[in-house]
C-alpha atoms as a PDB file:
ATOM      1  CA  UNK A   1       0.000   0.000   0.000  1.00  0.00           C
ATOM      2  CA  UNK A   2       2.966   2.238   0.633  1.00  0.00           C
ATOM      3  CA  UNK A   3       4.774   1.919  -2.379  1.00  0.00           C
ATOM      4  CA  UNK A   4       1.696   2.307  -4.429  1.00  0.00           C
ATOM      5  CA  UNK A   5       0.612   5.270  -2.180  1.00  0.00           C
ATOM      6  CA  UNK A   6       4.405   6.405  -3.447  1.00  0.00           C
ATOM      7  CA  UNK A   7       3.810   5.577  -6.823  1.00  0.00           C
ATOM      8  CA  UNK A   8       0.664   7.782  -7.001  1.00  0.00           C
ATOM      9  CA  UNK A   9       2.600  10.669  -5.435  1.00  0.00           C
ATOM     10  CA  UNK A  10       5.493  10.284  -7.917  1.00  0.00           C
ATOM     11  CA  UNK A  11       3.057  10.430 -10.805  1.00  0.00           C
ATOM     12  CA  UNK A  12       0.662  13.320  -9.621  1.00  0.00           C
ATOM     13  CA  UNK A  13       4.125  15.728  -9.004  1.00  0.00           C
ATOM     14  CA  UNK A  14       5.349  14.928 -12.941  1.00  0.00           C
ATOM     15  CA  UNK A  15       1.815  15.870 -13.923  1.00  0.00           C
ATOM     16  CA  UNK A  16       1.656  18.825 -11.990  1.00  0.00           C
ATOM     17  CA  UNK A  17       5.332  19.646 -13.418  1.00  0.00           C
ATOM     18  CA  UNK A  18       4.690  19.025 -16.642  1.00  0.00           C
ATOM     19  CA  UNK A  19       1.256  19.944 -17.011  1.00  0.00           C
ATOM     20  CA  UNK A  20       1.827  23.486 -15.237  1.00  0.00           C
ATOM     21  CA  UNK A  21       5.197  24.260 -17.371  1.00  0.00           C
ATOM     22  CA  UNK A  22       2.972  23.580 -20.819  1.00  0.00           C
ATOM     23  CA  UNK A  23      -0.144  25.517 -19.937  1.00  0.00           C
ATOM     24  CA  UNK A  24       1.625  28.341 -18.083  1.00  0.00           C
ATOM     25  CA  UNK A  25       4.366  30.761 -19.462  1.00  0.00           C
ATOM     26  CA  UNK A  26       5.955  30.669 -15.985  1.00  0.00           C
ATOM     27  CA  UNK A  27       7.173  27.173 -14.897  1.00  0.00           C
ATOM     28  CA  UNK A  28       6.216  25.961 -11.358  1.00  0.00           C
ATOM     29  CA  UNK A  29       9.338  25.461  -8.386  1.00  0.00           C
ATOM     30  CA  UNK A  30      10.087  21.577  -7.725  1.00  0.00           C
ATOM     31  CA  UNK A  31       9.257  21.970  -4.057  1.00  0.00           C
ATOM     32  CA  UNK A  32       5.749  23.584  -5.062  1.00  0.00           C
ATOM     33  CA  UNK A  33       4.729  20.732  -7.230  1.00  0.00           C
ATOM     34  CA  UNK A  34       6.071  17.894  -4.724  1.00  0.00           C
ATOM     35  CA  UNK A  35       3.724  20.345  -1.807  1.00  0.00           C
ATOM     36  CA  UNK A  36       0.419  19.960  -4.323  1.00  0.00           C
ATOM     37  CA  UNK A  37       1.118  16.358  -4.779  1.00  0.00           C
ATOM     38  CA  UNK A  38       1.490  15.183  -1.522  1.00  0.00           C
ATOM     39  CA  UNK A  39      -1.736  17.733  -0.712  1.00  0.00           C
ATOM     40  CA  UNK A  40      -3.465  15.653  -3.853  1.00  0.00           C
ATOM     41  CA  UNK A  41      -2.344  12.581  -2.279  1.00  0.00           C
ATOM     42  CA  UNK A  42      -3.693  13.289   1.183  1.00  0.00           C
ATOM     43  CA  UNK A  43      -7.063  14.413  -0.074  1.00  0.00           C
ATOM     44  CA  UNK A  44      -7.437  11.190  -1.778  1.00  0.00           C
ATOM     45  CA  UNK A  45      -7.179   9.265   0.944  1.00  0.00           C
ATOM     46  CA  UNK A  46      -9.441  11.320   3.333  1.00  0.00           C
ATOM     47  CA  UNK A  47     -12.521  10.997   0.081  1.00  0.00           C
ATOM     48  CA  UNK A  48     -11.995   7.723  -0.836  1.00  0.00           C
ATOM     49  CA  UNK A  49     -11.654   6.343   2.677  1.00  0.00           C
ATOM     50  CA  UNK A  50     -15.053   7.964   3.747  1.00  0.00           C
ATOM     51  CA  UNK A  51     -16.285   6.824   0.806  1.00  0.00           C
ATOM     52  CA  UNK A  52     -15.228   3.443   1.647  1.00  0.00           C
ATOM     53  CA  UNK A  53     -16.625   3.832   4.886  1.00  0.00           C
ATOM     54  CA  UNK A  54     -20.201   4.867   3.738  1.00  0.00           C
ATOM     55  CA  UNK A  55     -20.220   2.017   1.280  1.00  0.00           C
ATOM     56  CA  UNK A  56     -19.506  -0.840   3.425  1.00  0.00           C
ATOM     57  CA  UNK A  57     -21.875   0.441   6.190  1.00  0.00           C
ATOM     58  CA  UNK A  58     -22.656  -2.880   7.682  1.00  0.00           C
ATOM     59  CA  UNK A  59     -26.210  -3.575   9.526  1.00  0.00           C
ATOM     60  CA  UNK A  60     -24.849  -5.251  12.470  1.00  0.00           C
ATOM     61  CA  UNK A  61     -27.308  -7.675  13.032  1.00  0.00           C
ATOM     62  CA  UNK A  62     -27.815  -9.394   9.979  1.00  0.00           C
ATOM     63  CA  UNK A  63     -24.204  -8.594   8.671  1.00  0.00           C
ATOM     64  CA  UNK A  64     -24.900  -7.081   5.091  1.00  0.00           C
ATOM     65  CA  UNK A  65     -24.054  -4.364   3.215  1.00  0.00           C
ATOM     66  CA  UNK A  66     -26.669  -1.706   3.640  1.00  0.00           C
ATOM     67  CA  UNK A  67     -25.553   1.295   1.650  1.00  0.00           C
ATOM     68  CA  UNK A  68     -25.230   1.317  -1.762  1.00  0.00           C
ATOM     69  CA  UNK A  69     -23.203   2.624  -4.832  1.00  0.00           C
ATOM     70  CA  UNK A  70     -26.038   5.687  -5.336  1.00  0.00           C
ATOM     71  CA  UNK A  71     -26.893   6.341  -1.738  1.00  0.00           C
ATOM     72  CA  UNK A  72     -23.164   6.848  -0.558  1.00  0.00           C
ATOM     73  CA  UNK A  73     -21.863   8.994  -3.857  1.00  0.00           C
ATOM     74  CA  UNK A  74     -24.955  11.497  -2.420  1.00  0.00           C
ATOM     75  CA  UNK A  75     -23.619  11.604   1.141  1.00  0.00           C
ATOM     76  CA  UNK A  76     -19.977  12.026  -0.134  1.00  0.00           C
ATOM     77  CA  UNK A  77     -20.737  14.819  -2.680  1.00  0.00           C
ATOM     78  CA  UNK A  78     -20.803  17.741  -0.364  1.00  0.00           C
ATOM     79  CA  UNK A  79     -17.167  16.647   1.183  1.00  0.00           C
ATOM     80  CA  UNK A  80     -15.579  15.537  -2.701  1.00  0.00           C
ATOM     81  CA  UNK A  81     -16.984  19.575  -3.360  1.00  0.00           C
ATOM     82  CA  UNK A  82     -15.392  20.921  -0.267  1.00  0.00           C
ATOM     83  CA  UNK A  83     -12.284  19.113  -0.802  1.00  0.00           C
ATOM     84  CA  UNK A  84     -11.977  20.272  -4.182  1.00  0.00           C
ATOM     85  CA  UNK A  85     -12.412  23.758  -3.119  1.00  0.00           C
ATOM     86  CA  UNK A  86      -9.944  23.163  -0.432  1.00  0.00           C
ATOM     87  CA  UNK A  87      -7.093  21.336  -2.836  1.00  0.00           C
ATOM     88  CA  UNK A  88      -7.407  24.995  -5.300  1.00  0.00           C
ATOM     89  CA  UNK A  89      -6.785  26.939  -2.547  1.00  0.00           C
ATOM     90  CA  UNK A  90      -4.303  25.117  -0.997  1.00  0.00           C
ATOM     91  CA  UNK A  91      -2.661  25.023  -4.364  1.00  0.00           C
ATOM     92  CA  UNK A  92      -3.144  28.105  -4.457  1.00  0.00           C
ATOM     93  CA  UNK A  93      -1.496  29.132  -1.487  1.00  0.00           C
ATOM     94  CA  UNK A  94       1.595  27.398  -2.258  1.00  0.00           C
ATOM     95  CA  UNK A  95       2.308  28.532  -5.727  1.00  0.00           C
ATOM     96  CA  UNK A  96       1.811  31.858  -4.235  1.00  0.00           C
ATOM     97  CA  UNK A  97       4.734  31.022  -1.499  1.00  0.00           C
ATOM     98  CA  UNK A  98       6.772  29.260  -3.766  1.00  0.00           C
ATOM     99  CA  UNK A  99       6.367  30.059  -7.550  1.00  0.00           C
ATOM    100  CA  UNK A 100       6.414  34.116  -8.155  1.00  0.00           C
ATOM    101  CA  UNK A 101       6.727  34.147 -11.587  1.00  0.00           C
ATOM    102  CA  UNK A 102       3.420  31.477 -12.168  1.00  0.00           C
ATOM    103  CA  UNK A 103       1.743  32.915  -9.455  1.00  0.00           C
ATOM    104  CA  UNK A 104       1.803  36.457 -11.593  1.00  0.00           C
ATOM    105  CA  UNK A 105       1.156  34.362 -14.494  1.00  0.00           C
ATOM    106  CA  UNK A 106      -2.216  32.917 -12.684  1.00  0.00           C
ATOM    107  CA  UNK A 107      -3.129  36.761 -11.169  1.00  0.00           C
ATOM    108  CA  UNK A 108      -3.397  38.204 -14.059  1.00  0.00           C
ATOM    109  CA  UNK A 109      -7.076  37.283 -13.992  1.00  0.00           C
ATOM    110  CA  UNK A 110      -7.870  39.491 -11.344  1.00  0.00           C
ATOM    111  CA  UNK A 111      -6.189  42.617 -13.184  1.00  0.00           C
ATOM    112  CA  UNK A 112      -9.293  41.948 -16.220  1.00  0.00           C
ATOM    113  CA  UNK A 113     -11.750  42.430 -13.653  1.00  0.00           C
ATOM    114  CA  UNK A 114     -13.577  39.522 -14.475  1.00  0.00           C
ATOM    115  CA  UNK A 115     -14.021  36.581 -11.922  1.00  0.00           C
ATOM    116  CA  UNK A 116     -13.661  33.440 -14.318  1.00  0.00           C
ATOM    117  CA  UNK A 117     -10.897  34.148 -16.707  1.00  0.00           C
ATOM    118  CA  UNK A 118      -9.224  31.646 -18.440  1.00  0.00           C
ATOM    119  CA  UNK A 119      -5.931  31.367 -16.533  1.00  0.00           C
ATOM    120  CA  UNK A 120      -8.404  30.398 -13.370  1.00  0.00           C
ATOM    121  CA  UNK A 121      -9.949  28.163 -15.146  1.00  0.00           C
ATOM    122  CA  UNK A 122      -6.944  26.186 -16.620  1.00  0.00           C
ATOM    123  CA  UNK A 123      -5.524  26.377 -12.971  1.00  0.00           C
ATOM    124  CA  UNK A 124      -8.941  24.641 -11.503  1.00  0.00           C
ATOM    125  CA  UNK A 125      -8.686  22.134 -13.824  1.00  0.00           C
ATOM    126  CA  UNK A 126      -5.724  21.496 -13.554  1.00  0.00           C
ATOM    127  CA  UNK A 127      -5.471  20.609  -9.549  1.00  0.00           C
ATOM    128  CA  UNK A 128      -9.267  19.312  -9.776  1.00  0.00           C
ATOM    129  CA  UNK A 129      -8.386  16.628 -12.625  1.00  0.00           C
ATOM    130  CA  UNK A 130      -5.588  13.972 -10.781  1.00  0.00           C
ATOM    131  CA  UNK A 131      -7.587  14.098  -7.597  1.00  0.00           C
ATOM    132  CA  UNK A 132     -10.800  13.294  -9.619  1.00  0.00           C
ATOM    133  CA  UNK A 133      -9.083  10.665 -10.951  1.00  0.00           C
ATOM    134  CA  UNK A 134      -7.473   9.391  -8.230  1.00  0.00           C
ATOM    135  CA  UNK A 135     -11.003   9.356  -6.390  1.00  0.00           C
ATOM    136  CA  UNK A 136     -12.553   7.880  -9.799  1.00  0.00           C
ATOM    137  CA  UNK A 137      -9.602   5.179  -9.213  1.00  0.00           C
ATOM    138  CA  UNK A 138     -10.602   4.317  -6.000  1.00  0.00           C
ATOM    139  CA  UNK A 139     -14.286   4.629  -5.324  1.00  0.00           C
ATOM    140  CA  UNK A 140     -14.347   1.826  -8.478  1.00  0.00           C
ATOM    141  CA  UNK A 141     -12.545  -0.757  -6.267  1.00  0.00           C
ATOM    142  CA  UNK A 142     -14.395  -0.266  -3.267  1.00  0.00           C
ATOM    143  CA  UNK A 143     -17.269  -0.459  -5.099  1.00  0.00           C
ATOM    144  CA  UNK A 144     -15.838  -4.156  -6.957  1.00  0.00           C
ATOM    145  CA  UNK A 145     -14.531  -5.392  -3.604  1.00  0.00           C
ATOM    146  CA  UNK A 146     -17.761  -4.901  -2.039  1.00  0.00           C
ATOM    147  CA  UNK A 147     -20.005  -6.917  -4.256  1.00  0.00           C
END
């Protein structure tokens, strides 16, 4: 579980290196990317284990799986939001304490005076897709090893 926890983290900071250097002009600092990964990482493993918790919500006395698929995707939507809001600000935050140059590059949106701008946007998207994923990834095989 370690290694592939590892393996996950490894992959999400050359996405966020590479991904961030293409779309940006500005590339983003090592230690920034290796920060949003491990944040990535971490917020993974919060969703997906509540997730697993809601779907294996045992009925004690007759031992069987009570919750399904449907009913615990509802009950987990409201934290996968709030996580996702957390993960862009977090990211955020750190490209902001570690990336000057990108984090001009991304602020640029405010100086249009326009809320969603494009540079946002790509940003968003950008944190919001390997976590989706990884969720995606995970939610799949706790639905599989339940049935």
């Amino acid at each position: 579980m370690a290694g592939l926890l590892i393996a996950w983290v490894i992959g999400t900071f050359l996405y966020f290196k590479i991904v961030i250097d293409w779309a940006f002009d500005a590339d983003i600092m090592i230690s920034a990317a290796v920060l949003i990964a491990i944040l990535d990482g971490v917020s993974t493993i919060f969703i997906g284990a509540l997730h697993a918790v809601q779907l294996l919500n045992y009925d004690w006395t007759t031992g069987s799986v009570l919750a399904g698929f449907r009913s615990a995707m509802t009950r987990n939507l409201t934290v996968i939001v709030a996580t996702i809001l957390f993960n862009v600000v977090c990211a955020r935050l750190i490209i902001f304490g570690f990336s000057k140059d990108l984090n001009h590059e991304i602020q640029n949106f405010c100086q249009s005076g326009c809320f969603v701008h494009g540079t946002i946007l790509k940003f968003t998207l950008i944190v919001v897709f390997p976590l989706l994923l990884h969720y995606a990834i995970l939610v799949f095989g706790t639905y599989r090893t339940a049935k």
